[in-house]
C-alpha atoms as a PDB file:
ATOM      1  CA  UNK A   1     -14.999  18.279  -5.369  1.00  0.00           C
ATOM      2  CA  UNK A   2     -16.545  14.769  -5.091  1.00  0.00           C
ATOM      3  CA  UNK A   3     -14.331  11.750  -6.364  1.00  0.00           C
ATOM      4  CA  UNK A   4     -16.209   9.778  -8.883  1.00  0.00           C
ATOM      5  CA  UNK A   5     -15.671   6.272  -7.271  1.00  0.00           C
ATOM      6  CA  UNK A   6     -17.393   2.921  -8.331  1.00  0.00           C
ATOM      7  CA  UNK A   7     -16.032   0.986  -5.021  1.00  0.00           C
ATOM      8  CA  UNK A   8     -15.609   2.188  -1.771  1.00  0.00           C
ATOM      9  CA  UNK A   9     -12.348   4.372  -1.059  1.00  0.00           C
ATOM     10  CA  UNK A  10     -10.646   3.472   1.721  1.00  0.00           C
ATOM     11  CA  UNK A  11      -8.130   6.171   2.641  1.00  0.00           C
ATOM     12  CA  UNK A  12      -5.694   4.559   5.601  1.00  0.00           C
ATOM     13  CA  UNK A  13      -2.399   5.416   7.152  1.00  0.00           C
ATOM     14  CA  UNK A  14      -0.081   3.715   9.595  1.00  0.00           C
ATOM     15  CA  UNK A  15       2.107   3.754  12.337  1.00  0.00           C
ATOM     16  CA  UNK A  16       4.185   1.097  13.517  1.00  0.00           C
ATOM     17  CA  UNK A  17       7.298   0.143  15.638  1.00  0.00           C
ATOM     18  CA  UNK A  18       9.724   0.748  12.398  1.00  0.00           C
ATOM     19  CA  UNK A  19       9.657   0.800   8.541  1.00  0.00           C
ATOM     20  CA  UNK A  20      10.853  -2.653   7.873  1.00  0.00           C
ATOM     21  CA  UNK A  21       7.663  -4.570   6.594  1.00  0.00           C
ATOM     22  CA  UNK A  22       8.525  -7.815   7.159  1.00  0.00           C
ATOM     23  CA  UNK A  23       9.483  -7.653  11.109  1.00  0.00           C
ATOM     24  CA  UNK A  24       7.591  -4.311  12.360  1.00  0.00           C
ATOM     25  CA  UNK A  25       4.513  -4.190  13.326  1.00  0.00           C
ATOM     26  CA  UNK A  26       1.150  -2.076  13.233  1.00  0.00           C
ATOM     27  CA  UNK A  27       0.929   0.397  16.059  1.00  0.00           C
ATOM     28  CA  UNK A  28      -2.242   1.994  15.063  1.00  0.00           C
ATOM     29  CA  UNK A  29      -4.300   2.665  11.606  1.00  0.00           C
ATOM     30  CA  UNK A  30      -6.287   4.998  10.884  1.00  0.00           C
ATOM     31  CA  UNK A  31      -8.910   4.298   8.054  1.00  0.00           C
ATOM     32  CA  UNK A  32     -11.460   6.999   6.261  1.00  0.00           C
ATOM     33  CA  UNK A  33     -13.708   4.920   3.802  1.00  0.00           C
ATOM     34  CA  UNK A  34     -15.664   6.947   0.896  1.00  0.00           C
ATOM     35  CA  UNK A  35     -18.693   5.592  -0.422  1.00  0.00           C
ATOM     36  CA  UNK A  36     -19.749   5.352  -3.836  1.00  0.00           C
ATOM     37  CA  UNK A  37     -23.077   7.656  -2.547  1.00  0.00           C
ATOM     38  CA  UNK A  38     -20.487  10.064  -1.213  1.00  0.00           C
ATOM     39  CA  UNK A  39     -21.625   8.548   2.673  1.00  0.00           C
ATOM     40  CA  UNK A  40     -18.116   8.165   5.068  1.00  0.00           C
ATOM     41  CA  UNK A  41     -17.270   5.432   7.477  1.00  0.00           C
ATOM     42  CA  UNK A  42     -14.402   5.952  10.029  1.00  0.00           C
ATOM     43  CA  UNK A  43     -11.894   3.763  11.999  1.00  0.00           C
ATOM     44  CA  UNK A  44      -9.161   4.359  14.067  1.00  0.00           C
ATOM     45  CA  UNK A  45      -7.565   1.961  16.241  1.00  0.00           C
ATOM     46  CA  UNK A  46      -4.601   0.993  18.741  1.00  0.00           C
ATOM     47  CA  UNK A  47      -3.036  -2.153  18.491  1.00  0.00           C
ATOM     48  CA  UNK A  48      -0.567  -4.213  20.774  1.00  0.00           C
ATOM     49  CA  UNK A  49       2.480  -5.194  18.378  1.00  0.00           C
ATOM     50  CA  UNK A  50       2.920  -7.809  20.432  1.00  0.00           C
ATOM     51  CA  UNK A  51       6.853  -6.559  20.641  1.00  0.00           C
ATOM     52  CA  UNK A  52       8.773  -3.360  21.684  1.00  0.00           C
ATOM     53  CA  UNK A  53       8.355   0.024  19.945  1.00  0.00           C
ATOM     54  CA  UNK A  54      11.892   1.464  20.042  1.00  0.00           C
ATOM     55  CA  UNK A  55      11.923   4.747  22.335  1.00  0.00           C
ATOM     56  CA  UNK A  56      13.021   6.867  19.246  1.00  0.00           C
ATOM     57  CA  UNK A  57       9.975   5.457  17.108  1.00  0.00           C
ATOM     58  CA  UNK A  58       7.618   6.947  20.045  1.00  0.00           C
ATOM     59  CA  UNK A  59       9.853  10.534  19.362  1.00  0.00           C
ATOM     60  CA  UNK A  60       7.689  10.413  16.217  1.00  0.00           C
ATOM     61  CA  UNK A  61       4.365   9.039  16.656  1.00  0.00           C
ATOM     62  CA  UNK A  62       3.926   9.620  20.161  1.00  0.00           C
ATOM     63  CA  UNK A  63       2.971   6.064  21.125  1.00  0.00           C
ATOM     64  CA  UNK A  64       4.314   4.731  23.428  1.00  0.00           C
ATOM     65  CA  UNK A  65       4.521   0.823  24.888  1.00  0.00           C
ATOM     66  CA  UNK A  66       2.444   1.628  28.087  1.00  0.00           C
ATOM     67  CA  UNK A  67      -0.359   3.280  25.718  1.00  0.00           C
ATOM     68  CA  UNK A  68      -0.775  -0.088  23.598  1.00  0.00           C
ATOM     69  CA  UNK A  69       0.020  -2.714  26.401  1.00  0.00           C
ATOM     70  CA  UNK A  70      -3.856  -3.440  26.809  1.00  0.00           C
ATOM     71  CA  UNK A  71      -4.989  -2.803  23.232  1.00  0.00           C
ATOM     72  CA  UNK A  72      -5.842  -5.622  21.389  1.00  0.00           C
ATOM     73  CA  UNK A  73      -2.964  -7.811  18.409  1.00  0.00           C
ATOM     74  CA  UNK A  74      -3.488  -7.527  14.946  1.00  0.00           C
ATOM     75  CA  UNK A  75      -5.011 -10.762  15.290  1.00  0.00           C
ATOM     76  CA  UNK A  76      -7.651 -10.361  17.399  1.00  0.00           C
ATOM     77  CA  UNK A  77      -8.915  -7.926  15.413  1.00  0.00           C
ATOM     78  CA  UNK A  78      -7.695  -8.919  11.760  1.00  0.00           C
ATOM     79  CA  UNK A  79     -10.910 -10.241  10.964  1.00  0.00           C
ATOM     80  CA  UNK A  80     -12.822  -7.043  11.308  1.00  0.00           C
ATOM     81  CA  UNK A  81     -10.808  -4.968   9.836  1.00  0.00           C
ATOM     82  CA  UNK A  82     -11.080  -7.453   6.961  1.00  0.00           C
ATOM     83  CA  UNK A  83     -14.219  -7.188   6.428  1.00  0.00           C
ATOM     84  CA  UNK A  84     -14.505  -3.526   7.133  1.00  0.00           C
ATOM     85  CA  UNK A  85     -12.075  -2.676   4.114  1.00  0.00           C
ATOM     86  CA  UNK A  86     -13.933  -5.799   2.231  1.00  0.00           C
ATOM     87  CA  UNK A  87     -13.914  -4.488  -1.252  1.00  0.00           C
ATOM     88  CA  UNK A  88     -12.325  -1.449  -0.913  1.00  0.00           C
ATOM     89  CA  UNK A  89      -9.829   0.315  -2.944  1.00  0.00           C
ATOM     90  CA  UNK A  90      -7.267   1.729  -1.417  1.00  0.00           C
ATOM     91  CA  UNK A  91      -5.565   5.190  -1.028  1.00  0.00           C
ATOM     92  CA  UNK A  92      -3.299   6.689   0.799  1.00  0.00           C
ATOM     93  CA  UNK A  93       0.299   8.829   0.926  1.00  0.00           C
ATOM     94  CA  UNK A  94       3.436   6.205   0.110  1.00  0.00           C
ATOM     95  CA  UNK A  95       1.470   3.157   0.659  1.00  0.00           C
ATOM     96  CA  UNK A  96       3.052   1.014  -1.940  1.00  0.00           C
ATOM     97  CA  UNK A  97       6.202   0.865  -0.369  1.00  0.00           C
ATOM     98  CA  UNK A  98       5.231   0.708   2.867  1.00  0.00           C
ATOM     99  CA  UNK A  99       1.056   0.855   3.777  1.00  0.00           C
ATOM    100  CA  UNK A 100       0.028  -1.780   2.024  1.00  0.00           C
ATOM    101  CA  UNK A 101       2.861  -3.827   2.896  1.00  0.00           C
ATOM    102  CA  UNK A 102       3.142  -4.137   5.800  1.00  0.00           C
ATOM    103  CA  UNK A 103      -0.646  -4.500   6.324  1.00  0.00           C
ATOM    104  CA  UNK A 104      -0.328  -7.647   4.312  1.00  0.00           C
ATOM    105  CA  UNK A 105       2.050  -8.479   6.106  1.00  0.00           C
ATOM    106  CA  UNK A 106      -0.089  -8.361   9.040  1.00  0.00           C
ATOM    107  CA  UNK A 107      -3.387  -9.794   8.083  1.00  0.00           C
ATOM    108  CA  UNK A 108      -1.217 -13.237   6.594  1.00  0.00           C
ATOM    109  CA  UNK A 109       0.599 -13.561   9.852  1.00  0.00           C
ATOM    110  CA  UNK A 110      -2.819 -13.596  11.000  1.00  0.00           C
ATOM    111  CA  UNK A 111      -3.370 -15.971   8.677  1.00  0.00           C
ATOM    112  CA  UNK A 112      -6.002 -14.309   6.530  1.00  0.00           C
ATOM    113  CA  UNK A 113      -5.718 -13.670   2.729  1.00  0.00           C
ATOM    114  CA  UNK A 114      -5.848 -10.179   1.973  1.00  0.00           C
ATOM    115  CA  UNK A 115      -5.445  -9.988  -2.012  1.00  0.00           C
ATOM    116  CA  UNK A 116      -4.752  -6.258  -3.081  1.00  0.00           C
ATOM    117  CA  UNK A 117      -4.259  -7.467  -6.738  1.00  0.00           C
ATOM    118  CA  UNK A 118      -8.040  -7.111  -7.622  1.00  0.00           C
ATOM    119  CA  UNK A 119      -8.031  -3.578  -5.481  1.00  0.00           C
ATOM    120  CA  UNK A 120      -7.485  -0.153  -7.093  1.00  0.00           C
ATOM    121  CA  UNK A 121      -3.982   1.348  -5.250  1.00  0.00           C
ATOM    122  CA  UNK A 122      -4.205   5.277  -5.128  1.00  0.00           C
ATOM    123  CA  UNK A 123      -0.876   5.876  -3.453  1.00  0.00           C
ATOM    124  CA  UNK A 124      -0.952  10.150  -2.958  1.00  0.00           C
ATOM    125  CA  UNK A 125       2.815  10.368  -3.153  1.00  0.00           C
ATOM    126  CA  UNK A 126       3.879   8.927  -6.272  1.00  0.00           C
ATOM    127  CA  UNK A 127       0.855  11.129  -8.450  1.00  0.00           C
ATOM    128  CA  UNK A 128       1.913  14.222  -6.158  1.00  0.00           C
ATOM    129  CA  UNK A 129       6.173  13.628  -7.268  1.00  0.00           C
ATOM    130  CA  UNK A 130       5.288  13.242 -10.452  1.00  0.00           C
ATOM    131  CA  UNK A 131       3.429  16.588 -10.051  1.00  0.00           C
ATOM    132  CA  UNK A 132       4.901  18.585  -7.517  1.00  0.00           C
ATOM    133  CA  UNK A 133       7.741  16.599  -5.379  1.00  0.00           C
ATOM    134  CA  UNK A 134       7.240  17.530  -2.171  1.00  0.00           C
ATOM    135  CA  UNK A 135       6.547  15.732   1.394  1.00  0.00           C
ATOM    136  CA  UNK A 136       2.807  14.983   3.172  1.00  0.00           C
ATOM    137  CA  UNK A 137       2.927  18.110   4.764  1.00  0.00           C
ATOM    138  CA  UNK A 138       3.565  20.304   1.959  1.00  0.00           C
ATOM    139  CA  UNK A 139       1.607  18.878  -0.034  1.00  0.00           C
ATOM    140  CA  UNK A 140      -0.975  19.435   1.966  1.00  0.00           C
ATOM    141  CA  UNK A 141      -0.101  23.003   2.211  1.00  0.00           C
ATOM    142  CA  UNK A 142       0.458  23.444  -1.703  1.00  0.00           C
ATOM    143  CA  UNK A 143      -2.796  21.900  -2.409  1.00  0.00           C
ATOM    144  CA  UNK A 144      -5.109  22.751   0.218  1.00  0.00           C
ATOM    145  CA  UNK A 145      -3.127  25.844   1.327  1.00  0.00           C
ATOM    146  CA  UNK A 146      -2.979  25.083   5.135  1.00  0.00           C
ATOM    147  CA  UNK A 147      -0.699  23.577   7.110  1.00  0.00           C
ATOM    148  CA  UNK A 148      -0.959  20.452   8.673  1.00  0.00           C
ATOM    149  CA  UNK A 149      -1.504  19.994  12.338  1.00  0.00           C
ATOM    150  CA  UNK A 150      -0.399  17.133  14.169  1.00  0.00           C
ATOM    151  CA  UNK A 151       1.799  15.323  11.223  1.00  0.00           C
ATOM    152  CA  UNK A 152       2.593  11.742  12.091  1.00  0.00           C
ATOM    153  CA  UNK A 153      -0.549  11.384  14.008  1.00  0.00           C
ATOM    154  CA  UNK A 154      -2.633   8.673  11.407  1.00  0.00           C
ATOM    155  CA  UNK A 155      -5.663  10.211  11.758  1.00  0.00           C
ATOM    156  CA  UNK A 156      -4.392  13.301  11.240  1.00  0.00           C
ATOM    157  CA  UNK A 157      -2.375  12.294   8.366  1.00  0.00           C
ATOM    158  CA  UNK A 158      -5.375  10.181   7.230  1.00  0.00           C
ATOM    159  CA  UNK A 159      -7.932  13.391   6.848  1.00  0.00           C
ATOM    160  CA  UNK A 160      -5.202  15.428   4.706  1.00  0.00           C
ATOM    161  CA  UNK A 161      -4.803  12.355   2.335  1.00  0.00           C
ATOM    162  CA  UNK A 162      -8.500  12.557   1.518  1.00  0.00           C
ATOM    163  CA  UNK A 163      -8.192  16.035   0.673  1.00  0.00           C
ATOM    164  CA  UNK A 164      -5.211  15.949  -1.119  1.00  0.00           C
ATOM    165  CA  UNK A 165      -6.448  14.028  -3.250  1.00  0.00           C
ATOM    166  CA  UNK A 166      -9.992  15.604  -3.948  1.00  0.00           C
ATOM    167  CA  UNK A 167      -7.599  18.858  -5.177  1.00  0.00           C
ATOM    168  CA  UNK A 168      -4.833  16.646  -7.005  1.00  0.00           C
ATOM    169  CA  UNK A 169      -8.073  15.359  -9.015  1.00  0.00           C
ATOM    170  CA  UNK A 170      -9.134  18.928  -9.642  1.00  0.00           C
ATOM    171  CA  UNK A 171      -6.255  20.676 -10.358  1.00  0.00           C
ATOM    172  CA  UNK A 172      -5.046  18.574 -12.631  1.00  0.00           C
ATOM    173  CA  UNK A 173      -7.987  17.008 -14.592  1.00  0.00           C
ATOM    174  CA  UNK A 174      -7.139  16.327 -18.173  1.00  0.00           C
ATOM    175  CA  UNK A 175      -3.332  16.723 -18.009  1.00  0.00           C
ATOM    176  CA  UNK A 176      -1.140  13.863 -19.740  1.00  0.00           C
ATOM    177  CA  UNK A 177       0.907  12.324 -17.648  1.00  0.00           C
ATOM    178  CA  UNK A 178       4.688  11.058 -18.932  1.00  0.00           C
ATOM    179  CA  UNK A 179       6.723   8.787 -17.191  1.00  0.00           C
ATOM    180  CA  UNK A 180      10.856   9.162 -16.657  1.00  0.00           C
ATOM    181  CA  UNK A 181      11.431   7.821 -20.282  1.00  0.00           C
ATOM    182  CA  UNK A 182       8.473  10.111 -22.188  1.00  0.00           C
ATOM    183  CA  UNK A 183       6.336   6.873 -22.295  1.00  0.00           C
ATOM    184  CA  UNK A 184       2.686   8.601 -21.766  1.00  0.00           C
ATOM    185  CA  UNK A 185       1.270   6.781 -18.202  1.00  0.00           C
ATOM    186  CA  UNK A 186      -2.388   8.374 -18.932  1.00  0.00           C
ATOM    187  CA  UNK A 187      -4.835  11.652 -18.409  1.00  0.00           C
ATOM    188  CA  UNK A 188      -5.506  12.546 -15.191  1.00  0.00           C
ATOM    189  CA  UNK A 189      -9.514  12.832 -14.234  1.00  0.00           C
ATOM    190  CA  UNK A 190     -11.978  11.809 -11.687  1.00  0.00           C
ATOM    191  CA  UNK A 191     -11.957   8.094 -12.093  1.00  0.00           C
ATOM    192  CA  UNK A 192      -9.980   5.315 -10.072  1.00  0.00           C
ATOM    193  CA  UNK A 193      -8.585   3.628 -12.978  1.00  0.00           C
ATOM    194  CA  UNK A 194      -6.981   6.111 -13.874  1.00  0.00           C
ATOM    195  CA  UNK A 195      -5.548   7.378 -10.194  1.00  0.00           C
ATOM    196  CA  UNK A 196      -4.522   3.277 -10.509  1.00  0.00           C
ATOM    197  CA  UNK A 197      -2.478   3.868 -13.521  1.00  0.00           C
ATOM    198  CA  UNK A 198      -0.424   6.726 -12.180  1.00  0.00           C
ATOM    199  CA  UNK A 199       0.239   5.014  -8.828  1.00  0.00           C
ATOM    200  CA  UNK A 200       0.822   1.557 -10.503  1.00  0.00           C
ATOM    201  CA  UNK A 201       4.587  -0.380 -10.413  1.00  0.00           C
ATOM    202  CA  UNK A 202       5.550  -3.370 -12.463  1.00  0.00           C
ATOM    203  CA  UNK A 203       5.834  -4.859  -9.007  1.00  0.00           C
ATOM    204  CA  UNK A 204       3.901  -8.522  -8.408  1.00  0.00           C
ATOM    205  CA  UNK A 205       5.105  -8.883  -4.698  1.00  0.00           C
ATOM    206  CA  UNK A 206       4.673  -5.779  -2.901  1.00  0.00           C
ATOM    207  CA  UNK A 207       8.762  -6.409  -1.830  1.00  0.00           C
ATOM    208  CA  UNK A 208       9.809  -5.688  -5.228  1.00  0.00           C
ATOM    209  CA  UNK A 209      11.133  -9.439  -5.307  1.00  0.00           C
ATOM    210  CA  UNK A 210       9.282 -10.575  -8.549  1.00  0.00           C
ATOM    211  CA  UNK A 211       8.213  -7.519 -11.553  1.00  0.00           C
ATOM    212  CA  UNK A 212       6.744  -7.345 -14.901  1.00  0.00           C
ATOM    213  CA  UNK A 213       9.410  -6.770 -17.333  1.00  0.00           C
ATOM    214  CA  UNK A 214       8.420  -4.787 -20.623  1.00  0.00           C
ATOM    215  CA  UNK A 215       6.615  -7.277 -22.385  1.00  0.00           C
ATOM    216  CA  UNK A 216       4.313  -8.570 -19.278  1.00  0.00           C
ATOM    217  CA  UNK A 217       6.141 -11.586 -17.966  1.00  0.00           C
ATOM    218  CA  UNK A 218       7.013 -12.489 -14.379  1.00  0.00           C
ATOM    219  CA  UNK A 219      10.815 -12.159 -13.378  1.00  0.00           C
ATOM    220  CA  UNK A 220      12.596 -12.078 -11.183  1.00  0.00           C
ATOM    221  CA  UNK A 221      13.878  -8.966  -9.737  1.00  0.00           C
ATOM    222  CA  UNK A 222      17.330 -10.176  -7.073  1.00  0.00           C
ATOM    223  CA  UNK A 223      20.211 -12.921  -6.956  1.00  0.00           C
ATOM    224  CA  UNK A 224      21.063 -14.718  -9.660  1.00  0.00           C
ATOM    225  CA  UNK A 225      17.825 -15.221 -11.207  1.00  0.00           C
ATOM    226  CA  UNK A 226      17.477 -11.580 -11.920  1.00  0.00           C
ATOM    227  CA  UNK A 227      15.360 -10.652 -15.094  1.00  0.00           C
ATOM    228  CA  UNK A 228      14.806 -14.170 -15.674  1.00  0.00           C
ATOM    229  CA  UNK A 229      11.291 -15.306 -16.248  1.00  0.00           C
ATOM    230  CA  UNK A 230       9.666 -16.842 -13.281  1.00  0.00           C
ATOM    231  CA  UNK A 231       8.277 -19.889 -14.690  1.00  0.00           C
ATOM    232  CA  UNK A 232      11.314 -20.686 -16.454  1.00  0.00           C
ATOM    233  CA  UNK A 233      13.465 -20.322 -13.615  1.00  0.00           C
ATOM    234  CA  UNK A 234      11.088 -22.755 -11.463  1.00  0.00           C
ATOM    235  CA  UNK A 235      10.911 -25.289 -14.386  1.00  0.00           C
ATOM    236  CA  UNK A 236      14.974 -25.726 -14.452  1.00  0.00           C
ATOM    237  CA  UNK A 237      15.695 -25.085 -10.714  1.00  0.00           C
ATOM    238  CA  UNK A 238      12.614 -26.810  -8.831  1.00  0.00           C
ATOM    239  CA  UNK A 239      15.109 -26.305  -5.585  1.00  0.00           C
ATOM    240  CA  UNK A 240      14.504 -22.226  -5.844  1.00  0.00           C
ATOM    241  CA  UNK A 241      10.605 -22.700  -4.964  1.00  0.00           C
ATOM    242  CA  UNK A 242      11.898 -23.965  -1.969  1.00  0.00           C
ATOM    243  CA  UNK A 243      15.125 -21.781  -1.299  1.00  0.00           C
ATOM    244  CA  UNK A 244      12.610 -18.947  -1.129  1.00  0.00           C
ATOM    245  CA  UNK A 245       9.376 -20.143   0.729  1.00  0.00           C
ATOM    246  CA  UNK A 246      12.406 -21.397   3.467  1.00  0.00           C
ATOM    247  CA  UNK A 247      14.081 -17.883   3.263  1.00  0.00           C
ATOM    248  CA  UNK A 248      13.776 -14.682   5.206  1.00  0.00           C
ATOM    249  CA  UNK A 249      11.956 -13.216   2.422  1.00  0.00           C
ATOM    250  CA  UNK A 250       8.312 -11.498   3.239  1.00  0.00           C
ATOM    251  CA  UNK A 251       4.565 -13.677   3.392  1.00  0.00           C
ATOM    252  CA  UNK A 252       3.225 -11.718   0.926  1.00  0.00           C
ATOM    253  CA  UNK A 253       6.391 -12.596  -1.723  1.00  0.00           C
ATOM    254  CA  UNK A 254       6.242 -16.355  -0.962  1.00  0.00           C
ATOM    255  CA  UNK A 255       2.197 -16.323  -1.590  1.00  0.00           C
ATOM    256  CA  UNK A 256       2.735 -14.682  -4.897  1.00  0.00           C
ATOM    257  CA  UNK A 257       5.122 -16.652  -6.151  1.00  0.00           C
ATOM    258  CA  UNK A 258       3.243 -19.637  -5.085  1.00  0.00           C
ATOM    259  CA  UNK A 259       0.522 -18.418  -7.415  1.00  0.00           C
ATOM    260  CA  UNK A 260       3.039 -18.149 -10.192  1.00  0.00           C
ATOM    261  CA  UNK A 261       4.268 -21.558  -9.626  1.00  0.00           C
ATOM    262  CA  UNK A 262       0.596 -22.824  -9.934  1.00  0.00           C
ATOM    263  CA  UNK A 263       0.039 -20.647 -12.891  1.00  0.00           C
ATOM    264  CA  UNK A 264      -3.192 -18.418 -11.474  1.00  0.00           C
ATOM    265  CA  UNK A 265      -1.049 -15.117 -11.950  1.00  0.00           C
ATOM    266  CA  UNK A 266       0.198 -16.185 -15.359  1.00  0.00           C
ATOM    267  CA  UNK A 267      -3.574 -16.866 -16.416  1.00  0.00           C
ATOM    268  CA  UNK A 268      -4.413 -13.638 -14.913  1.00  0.00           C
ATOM    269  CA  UNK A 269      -2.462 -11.881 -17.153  1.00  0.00           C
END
């Protein structure tokens, strides 16, 4: 089946030195971008983190320091990439809580502003557990009914995403889909927006640090602000703003909470 898209697809996976997004880094990505016409682009690259992958994270992936040592950083080739994904959604297996992330995290060390909030998120794993919970593997198995070769390898992982999600689409066009408290999330068919809605969190900062509480506003979600409205909490306790753009808390939190504090988010909404 063909995915009915209205902006490039770009279908990515990563591996890194570790799964903390804030102080890992990108090993290699792997990217498969769908055009609206149906045409397909490919990437796949090796990148120096810059720091040490832990012996036991090469166990997985199979890369090891002396195969990135003359690749080039993240920022040497952040602005490519950039502009390669450049109005792309984006899909891929667990990438909201860890994909999309740390690339973020990436390109604004690199200093460059890559905004997912006016991007489509299709993230694989949350429509496939609220289908069928299951791992990458089987789920490629269940849905495509072979087994996947080479797991952990990006591109590899990359090309089963794509067609995962051509026969999630198909298998399950026109089903209602429920969330955990019987609210209905929406119908599942061949259109992005939709995909969106069933892989969409309340999240604003891909960290989880500031949410959407139930009727729309900004709060935050830690410390002793917790479910306390953002705006409010910055107009009583100017000192927070700073507390957090000082603290050890990720780029991508302190830039959206910067937009909160200027009021472009709030007007968004």
């Amino acid at each position: 089946m063909t995915l009915n898209l209205k902006n490039p697809l770009a279908f990515f996976d990563l591996e890194a030195t570790g799964v903390d997004t804030v102080n890992d880094r990108i090993v290699e990505i792997a990217i498969i971008k769908i055009l609206p016409n149906g045409e397909r682009e490919e990437r796949t690259r090796r990148i120096n983190p810059t720091i040490p992958i832990p012996e036991e994270v090469t166990k997985i992936h199979g890369i090891s320091n002396e195969d990135i040592k003359d690749e080039p950083t993240f920022k040497q080739i952040g602005k490519s990439l950039a502009d390669f994904l450049k109005g792309c959604d984006l899909a891929g297996f667990n990438i909201l809580h860890y994909d999309v992330p740390l690339l973020v995290e990436e390109f604004l060390r690199a200093d460059i502003d890559f905004d997912v909030s006016n991007r489509r998120l299709i993230d694989l794993q949350k429509i496939y557990h609220l289908m069928e919970p299951r791992t990458l593997s089987a789920a490629y198995r269940f849905y495509c009914d072979k087994n996947l070769e080479n797991a952990h390898s990006a591109y590899a992982d990359t090309e089963a995403c794509l067609h995962i999600l051509e026969q999630q689409v198909q298998r399950y066009e026109g089903e209602e889909v429920f969330d955990k408290k019987g609210n209905m999330l929406t119908t599942v068919s061949n259109d992005m927006d939709a995909l969106h809605k069933l892989s969409f969190s309340n999240k604003l900062d891909l960290a989880g640090r500031i949410v959407y509480d139930d009727k729309k506003t900004p709060v935050f979600n830690f410390g002793k602000y917790r479910n306390r409205p953002v705006k409010e909490v910055l107009d009583k306790d100017p000192s927070y703003y700073n507390w957090m753009m000082k603290g050890d808390f990720p780029r991508n939190t302190k830039q959206v909470l910067t937009r909160l504090k200027l009021g472009d988010l709030i007007r968004k909404k």
